[in-house]
Protein backbone atom coordinates (compact mmCIF):
# COMPACT_ATOMS: atom_id res chain seq x y z
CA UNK A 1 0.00 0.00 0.00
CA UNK A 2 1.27 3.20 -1.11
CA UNK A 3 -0.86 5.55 -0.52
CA UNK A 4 -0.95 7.90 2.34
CA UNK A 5 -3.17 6.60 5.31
CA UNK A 6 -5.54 9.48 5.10
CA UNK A 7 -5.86 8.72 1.12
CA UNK A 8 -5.85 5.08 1.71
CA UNK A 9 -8.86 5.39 4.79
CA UNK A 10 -10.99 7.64 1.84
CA UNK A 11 -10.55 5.20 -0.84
CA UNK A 12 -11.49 2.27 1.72
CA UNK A 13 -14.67 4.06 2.96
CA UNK A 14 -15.79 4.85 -0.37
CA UNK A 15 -15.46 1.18 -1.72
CA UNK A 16 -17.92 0.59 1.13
CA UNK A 17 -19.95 3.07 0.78
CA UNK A 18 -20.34 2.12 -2.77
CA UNK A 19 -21.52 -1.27 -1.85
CA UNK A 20 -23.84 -0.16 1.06
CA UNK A 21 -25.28 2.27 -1.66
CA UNK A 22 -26.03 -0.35 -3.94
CA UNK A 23 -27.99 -2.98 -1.16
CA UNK A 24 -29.76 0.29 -0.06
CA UNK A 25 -33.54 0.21 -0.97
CA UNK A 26 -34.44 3.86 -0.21
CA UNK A 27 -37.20 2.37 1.97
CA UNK A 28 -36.67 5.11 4.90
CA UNK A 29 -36.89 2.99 7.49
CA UNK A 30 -33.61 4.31 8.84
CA UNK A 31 -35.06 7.94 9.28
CA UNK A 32 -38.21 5.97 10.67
CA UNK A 33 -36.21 5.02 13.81
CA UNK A 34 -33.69 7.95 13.78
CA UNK A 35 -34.79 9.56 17.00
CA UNK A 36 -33.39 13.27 15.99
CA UNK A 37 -35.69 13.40 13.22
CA UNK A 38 -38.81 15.02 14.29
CA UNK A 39 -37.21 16.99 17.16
CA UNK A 40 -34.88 18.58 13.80
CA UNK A 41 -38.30 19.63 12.44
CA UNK A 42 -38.09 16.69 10.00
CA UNK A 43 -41.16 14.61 8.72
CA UNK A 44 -40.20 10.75 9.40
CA UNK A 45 -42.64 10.15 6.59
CA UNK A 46 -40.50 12.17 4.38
CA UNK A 47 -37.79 8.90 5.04
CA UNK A 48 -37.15 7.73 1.38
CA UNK A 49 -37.19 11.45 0.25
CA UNK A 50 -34.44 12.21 2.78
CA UNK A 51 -32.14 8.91 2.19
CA UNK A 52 -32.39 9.74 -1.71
CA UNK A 53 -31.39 12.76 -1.35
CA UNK A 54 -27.87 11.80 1.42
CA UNK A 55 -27.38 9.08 -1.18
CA UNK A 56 -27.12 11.86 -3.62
CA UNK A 57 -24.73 13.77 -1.26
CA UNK A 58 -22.73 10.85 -1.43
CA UNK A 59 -21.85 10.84 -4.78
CA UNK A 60 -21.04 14.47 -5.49
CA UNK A 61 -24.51 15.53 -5.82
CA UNK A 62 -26.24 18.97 -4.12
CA UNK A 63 -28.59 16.61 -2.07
CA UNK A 64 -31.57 17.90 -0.23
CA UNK A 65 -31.97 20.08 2.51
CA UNK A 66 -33.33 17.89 4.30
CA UNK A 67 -30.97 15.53 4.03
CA UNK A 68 -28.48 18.12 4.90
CA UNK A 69 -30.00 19.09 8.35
CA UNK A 70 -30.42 14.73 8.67
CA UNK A 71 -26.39 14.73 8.51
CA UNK A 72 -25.70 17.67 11.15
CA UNK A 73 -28.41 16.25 13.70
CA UNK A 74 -27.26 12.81 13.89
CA UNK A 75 -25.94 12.19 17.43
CA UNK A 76 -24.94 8.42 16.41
CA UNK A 77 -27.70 6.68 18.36
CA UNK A 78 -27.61 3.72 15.94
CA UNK A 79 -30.88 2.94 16.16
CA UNK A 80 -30.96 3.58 11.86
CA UNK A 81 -28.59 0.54 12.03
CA UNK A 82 -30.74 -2.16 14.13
CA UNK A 83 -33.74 -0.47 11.49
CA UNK A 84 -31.77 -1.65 8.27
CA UNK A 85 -33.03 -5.30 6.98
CA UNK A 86 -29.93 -5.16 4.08
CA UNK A 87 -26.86 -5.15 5.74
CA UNK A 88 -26.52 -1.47 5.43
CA UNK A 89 -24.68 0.67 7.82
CA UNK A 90 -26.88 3.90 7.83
CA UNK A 91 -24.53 5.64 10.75
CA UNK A 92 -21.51 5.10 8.61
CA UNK A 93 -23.92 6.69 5.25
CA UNK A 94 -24.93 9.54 7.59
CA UNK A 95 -21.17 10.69 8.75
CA UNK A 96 -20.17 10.37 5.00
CA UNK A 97 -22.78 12.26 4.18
CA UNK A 98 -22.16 15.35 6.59
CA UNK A 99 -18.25 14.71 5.41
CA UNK A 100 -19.60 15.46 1.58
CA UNK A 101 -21.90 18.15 2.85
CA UNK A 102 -19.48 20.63 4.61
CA UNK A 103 -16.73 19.82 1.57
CA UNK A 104 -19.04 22.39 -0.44
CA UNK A 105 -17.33 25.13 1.80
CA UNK A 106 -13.78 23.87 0.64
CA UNK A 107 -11.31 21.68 1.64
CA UNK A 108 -8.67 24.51 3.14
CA UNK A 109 -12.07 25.73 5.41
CA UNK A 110 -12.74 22.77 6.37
CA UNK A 111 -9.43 21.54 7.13
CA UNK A 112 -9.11 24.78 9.06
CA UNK A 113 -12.23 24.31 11.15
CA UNK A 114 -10.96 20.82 12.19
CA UNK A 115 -7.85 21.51 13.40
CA UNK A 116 -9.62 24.74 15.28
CA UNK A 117 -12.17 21.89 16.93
CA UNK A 118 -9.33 19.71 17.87
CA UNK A 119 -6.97 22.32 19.10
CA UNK A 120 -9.68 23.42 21.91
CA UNK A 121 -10.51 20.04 22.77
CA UNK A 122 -6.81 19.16 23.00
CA UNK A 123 -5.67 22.00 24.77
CA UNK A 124 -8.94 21.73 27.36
CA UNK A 125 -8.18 17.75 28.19
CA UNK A 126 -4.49 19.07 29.44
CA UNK A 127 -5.23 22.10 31.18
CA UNK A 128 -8.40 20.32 33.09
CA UNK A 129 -7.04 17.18 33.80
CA UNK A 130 -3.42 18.96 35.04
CA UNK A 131 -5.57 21.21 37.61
CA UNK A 132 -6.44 18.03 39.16
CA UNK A 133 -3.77 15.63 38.42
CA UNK A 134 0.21 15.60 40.14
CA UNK A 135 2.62 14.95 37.08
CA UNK A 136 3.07 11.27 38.30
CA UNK A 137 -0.45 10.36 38.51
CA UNK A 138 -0.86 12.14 34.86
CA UNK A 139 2.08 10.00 33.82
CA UNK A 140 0.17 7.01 35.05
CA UNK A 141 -3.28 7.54 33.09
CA UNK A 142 -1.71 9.26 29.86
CA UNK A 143 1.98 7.82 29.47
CA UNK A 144 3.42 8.71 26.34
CA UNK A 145 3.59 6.32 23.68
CA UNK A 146 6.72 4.74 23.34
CA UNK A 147 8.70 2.92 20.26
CA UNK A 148 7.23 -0.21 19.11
CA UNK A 149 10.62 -1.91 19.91
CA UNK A 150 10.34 -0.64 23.73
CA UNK A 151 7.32 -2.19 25.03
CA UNK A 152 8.07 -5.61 26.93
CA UNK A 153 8.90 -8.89 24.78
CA UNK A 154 5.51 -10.35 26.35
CA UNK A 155 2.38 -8.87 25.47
CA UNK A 156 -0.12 -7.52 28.49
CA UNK A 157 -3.77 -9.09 28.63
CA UNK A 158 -4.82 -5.81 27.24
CA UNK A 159 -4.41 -2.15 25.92
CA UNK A 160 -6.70 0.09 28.42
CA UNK A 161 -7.63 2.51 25.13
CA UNK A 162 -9.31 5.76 27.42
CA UNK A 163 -9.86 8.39 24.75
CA UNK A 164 -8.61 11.62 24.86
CA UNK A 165 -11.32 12.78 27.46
CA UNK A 166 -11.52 10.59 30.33
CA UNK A 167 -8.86 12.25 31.69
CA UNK A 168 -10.83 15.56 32.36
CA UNK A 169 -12.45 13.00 35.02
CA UNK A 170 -9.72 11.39 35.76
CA UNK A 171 -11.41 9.52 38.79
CA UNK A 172 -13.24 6.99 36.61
CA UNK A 173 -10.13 5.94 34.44
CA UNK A 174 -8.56 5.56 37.93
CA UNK A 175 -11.38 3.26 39.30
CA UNK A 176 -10.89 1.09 36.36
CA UNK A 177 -7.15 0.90 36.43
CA UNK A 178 -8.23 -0.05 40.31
CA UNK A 179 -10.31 -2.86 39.50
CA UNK A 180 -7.84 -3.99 36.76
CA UNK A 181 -4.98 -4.46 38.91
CA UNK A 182 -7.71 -6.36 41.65
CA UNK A 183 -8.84 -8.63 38.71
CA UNK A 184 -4.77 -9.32 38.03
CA UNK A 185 -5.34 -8.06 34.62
CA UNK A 186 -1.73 -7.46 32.77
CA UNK A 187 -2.09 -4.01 30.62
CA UNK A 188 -0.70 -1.17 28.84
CA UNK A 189 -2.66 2.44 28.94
CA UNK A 190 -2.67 4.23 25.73
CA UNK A 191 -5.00 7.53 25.00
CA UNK A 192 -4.60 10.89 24.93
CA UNK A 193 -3.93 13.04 21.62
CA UNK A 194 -1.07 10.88 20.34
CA UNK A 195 -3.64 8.00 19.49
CA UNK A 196 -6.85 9.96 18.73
CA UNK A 197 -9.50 8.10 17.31
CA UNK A 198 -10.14 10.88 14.82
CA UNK A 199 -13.55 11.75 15.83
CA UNK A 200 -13.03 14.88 16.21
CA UNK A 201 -11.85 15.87 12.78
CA UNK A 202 -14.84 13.20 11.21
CA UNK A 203 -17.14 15.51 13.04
CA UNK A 204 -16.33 18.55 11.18
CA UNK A 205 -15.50 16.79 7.74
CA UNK A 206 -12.23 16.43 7.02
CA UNK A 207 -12.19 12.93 6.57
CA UNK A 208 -9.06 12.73 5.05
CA UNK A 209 -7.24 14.04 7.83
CA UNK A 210 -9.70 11.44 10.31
CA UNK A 211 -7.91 8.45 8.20
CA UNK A 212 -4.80 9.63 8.63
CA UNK A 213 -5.06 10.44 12.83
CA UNK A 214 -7.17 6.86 12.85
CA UNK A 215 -4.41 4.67 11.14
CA UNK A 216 -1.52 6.32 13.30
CA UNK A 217 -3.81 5.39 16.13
CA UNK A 218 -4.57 1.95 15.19
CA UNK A 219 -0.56 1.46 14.32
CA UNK A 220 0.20 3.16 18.14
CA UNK A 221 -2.01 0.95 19.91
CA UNK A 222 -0.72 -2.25 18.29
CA UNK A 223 2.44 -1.53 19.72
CA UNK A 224 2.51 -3.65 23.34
CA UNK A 225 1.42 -6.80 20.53
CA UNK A 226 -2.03 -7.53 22.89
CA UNK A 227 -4.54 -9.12 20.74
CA UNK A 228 -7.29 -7.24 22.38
CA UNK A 229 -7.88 -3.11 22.79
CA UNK A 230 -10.49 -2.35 25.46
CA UNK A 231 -12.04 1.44 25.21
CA UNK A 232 -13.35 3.51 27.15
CA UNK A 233 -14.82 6.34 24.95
CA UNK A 234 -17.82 5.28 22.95
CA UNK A 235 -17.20 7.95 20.09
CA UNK A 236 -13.44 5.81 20.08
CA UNK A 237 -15.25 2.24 19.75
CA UNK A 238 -17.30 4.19 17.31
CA UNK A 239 -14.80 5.79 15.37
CA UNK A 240 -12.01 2.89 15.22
CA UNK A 241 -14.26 0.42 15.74
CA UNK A 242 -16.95 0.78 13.47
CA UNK A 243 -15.15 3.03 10.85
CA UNK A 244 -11.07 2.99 11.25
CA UNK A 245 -10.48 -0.96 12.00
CA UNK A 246 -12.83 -2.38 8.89
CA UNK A 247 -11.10 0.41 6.69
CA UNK A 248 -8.19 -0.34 7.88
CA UNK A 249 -8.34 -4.00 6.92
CA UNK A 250 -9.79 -3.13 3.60
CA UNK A 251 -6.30 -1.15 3.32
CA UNK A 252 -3.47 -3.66 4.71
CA UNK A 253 -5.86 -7.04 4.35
CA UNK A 254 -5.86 -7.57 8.32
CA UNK A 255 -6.16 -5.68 11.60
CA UNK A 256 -3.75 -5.87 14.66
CA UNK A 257 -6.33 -6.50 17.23
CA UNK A 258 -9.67 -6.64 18.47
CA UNK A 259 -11.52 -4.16 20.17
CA UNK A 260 -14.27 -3.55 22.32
CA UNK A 261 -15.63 -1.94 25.29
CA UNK A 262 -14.08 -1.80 29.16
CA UNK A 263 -17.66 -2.85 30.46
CA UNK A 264 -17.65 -6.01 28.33
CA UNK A 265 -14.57 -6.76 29.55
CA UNK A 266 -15.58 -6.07 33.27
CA UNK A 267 -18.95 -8.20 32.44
CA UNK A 268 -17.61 -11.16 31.01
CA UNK A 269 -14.72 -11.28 34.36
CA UNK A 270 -18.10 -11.04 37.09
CA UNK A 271 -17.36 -14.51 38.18
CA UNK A 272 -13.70 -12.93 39.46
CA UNK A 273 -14.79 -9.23 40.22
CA UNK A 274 -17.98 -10.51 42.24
CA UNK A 275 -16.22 -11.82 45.15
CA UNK A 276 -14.19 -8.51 45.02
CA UNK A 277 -17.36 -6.29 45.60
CA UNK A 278 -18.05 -7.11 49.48
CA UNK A 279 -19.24 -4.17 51.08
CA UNK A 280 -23.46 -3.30 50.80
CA UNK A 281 -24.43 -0.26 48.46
CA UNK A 282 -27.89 0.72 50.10
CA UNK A 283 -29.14 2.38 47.44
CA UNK A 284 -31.50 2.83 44.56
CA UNK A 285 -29.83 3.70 41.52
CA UNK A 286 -31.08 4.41 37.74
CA UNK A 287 -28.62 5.15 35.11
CA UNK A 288 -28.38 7.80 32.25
CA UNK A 289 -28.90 5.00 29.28
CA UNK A 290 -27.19 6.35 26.20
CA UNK A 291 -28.25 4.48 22.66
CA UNK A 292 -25.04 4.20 20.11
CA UNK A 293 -23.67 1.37 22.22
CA UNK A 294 -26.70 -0.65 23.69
CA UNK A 295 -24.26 -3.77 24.67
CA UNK A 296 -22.68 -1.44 27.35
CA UNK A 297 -25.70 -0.52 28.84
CA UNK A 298 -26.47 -4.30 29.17
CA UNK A 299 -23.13 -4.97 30.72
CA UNK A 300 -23.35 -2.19 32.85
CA UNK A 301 -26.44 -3.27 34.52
CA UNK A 302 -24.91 -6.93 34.72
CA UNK A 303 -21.89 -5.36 36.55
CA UNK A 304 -24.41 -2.83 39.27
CA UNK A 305 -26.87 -6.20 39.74
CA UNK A 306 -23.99 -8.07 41.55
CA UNK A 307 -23.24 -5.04 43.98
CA UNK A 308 -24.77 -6.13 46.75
CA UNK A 309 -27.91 -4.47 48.43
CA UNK A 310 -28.04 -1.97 45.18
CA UNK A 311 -31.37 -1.93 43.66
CA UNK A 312 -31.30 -0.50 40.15
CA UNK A 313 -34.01 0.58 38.62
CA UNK A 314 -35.54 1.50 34.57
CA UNK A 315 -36.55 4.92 34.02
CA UNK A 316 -39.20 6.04 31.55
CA UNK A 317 -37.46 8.19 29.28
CA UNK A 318 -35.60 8.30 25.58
CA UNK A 319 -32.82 6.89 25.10
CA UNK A 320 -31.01 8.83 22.73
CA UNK A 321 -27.51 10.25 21.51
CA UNK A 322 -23.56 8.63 21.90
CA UNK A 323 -22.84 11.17 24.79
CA UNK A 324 -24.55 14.28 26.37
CA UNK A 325 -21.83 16.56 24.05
CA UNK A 326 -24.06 15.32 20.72
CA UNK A 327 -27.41 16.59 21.48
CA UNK A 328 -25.84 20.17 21.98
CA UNK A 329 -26.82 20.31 17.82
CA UNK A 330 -30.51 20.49 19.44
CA UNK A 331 -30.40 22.34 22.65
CA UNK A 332 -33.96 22.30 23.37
CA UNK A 333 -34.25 18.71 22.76
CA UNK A 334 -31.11 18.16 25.24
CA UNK A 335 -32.60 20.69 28.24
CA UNK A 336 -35.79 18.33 27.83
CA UNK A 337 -34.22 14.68 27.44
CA UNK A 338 -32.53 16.15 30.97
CA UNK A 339 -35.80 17.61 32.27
CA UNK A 340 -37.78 13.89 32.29
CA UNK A 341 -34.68 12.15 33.44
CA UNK A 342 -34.64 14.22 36.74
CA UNK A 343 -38.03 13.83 36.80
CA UNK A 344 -38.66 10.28 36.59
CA UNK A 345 -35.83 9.77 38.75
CA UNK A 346 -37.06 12.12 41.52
CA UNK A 347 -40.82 9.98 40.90
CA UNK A 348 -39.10 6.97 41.05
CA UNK A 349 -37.48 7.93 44.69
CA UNK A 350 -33.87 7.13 43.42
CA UNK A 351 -31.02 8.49 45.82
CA UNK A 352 -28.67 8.06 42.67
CA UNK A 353 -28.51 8.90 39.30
CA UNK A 354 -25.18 7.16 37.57
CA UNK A 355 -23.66 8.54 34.33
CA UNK A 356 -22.12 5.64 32.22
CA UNK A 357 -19.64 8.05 30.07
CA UNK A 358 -17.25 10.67 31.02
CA UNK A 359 -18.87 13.17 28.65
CA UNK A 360 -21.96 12.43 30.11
CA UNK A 361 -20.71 13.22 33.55
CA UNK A 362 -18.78 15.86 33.08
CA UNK A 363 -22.30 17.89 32.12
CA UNK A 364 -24.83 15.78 34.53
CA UNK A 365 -23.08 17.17 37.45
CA UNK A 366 -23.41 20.70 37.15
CA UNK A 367 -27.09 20.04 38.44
CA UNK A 368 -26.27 18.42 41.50
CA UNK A 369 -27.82 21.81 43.13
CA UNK A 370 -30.85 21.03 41.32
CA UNK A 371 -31.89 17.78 42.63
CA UNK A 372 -31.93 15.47 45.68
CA UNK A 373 -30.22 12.49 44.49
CA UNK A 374 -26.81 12.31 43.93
CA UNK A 375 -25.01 12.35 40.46
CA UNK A 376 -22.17 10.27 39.91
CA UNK A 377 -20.18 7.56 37.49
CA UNK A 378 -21.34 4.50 37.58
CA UNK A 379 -17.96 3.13 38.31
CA UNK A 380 -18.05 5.16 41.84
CA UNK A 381 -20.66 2.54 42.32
CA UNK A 382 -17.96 -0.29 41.90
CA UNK A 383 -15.34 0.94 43.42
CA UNK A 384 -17.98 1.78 46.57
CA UNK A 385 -18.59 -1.83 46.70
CA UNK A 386 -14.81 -2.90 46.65
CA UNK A 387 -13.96 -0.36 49.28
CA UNK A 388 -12.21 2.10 47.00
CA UNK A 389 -12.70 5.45 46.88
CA UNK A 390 -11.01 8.21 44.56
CA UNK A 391 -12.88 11.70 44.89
CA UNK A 392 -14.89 13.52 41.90
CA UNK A 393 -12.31 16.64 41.91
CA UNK A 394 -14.13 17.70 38.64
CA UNK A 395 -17.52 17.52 40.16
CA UNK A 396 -15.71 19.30 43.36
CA UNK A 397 -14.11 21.95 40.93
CA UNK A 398 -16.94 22.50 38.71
CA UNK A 399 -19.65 23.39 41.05
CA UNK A 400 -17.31 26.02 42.21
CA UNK A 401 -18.74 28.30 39.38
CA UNK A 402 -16.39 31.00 39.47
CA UNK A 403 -13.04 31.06 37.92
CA UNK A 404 -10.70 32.28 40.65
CA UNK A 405 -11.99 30.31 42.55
CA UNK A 406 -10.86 27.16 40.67
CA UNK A 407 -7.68 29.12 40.19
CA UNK A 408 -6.82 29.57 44.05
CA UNK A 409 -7.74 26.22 44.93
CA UNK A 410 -5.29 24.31 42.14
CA UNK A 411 -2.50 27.17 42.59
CA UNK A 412 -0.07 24.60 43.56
CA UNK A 413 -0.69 21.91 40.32
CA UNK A 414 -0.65 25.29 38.05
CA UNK A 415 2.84 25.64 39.42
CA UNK A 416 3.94 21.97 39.27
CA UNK A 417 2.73 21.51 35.51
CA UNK A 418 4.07 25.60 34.61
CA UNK A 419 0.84 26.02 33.32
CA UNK A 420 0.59 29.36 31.55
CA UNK A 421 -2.77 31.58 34.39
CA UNK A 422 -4.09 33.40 31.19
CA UNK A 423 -4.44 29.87 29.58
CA UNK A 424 -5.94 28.58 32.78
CA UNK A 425 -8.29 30.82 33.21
CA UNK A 426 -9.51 30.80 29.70
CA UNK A 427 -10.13 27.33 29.31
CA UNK A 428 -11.74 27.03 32.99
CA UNK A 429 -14.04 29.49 31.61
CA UNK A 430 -15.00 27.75 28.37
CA UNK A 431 -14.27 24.23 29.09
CA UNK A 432 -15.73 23.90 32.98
CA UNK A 433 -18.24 27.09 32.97
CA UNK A 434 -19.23 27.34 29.51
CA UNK A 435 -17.88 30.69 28.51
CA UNK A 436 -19.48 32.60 31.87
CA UNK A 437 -16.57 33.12 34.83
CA UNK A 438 -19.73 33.32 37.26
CA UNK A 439 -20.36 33.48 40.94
CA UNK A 440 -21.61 31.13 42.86
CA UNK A 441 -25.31 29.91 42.00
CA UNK A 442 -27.87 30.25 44.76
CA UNK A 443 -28.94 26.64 45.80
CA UNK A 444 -32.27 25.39 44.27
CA UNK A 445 -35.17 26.81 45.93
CA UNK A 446 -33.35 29.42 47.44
């Protein structure tokens, strides 16, 4: 293979794409189950309309508008793929789709806007994690990546694969390294920026440039020689999964490993973590289901049913989206998929509502003033049960809600990483406050 990767992930896609276009009946039924559709201000009976017209997009064509705003909503729910009685992948169509859509502004714009999107979210996952994080427990849960000739003759179990950022909570990627090392599990950690999944650039169309950062990655992670890559992030499992690995083997005929989620993992180990969770939880407990990955919701539960004394329990509500970060395309829709969780948990008298992503959590808990139960990880759950405890600093940090604040309290970290205060106190802003260095919210109620 000659090509570049970026070139060589494009021409890879597009073979697919071409096939998936070709066993596609226009029948709609993907749009049928998408469940962005009407709150987008799209007619689900419009489906065959709207998947004629991204087919179109996919082959140069102007499209439809419609088919347009289909492509920015989608939140990567997957539901259009259990829909799909011909083998097509509609998620995969959809992303492609957006990709073609935003190349009418130009590659160099586009290119431009991706690396903008990326820079932020880089630069935010090292200022937020460092104003939590001593430089040895960063070098723990984001070691570089080293030389494929320096990892140890004898592969580990696994690569832990976090994502880029589970590190701006760093307490849950610590609970799992926690039960790892209590399960006797062999590993190697690998995330951060120097093996991004991609995403990030897919998101904003430059899908060239998504190859290229995806192949690296895939390359990187096949390093320590494990034959299995556990993730954490579900836009990673997504992205490499789902897009990177298969186009990846179209490319170079094979791929180095296998990969799935951390709570499969966890799940199919119960009969060695159960005797590890020994202490009670007393409490009732619903979690924040999210759609793109249903198998991790299943395992999840699996994993909470064998914590003693905790009672979990189903809320009525839509499940919907990858993480909480994807709905922000319909903020209405996101304020009132938020509004009916709270509320079904407060009528279902749960004490705890439990995030399964970081993403998730990292915008949950800036309600904990709104509402009786606590909001948490579910892997606080766990590592309750086990008798481990690592403290939310986030969560701590976060509901702060005022810049200096945040600065005064992580003075000493700002020093020890020689963090640049200006930087700081932008990104605290942005990345923890959303733009507003506020004051101190009056308590519900009050």
């Amino acid at each position: 293979m000659t090509d570049s990767p970026g070139t060589a992930f494009l021409d890879a896609i597009h073979g697919q794409i071409e096939t998936m276009s070709d066993a596609c009946t226009r029948c709609g039924k993907c749009v049928e189950a998408c469940p962005m559709v009407e709150p987008a201000g799209l007619n689900p009976a419009d489906g065959p309309a709207i998947v004629e017209g991204m087919l179109d997009l996919l082959v140069g064509g102007d499209g439809t508008p419609d088919a347009e705003r289909w492509a920015q909503v989608c939140t990567n729910s997957g539901r259009c793929m259990t829909a799909c009685d011909y083998g097509v992948n509609p998620r995969l169509l959809v992303n492609m789709a957006r990709i073609a859509s935003r190349a009418k502004q130009g590659e160099a714009a586009v290119r431009r806007d991706a690396h903008a999107f990326f820079s932020t979210m880089s630069r935010g996952t090292r200022i937020v994690s460092r104003l939590q994080l001593a430089p040895e427990v960063i070098e723990k849960i984001n070691p570089p990546v080293k030389p494929a000739g320096d990892y140890p003759a004898t592969p580990p179990d696994i690569v832990f694969y976090t994502g880029c950022n589970v590190i701006k909570t760093p307490h849950i990627a610590l609970l799992v390294l926690e039960v790892l090392d209590a399960l006797k599990v062999s590993y190697e950690v690998m995330g951060g920026v120097p093996t991004c999944c991609g995403i990030q650039q897919f998101k904003q169309g430059d899908g060239k440039t998504a190859g290229r950062v995806g192949y690296n990655s895939i390359e990187r992670l096949s390093r320590p020689g494990a034959s299995k890559v556990v993730s954490w992030c579900p836009s990673c499992q997504i992205q490499i999964g789902e897009v990177a690995l298969p186009a990846y083997k179209e490319s170079y005929g094979a791929t180095p490993f296998d990969l799935s989620p951390i709570t499969e993992f966890f799940a199919d180990r119960l009969d060695d973590l159960r005797p590890l969770l020994k202490h009670p939880v007393r409490k009732r407990a619903a979690l924040q289901e999210r759609a793109a990955l249903p198998r991790v919701t299943v395992a999840v539960k699996k994993l909470l049913g064998a914590i003693p004394e905790l009672e979990v329990v189903d809320l009525d509500v839509p499940v919907v989206s990858t993480q909480a970060s994807h709905l922000s395309i319909l903020p209405d829709f996101k304020a009132e998929v938020r509004r009916r969780e709270f509320e079904a948990g407060a009528a279902a008298g749960i004490t705890t509502f439990a995030s399964i992503f970081h993403g998730c959590h990292r915008e949950l808990i800036q309600f904990q003033p709104q509402v009786e139960f606590e909001l948490l990880n579910f892997m606080e759950l766990i590592g309750e049960s086990m008798g481990l405890h690592i403290p939310d600093l986030y969560k701590r940090l976060a509901l702060m809600k005022d810049v200096d604040a945040v600065i005064a309290d992580t003075a000493d970290l700002i020093a020890a990483h020689r963090l640049d205060l200006d930087t700081v106190r932008e990104v605290v802003a942005l990345d923890m406050f959303g733009g507003a260095a506020t004051r101190p919210a009056p308590a519900a109620g009050a």
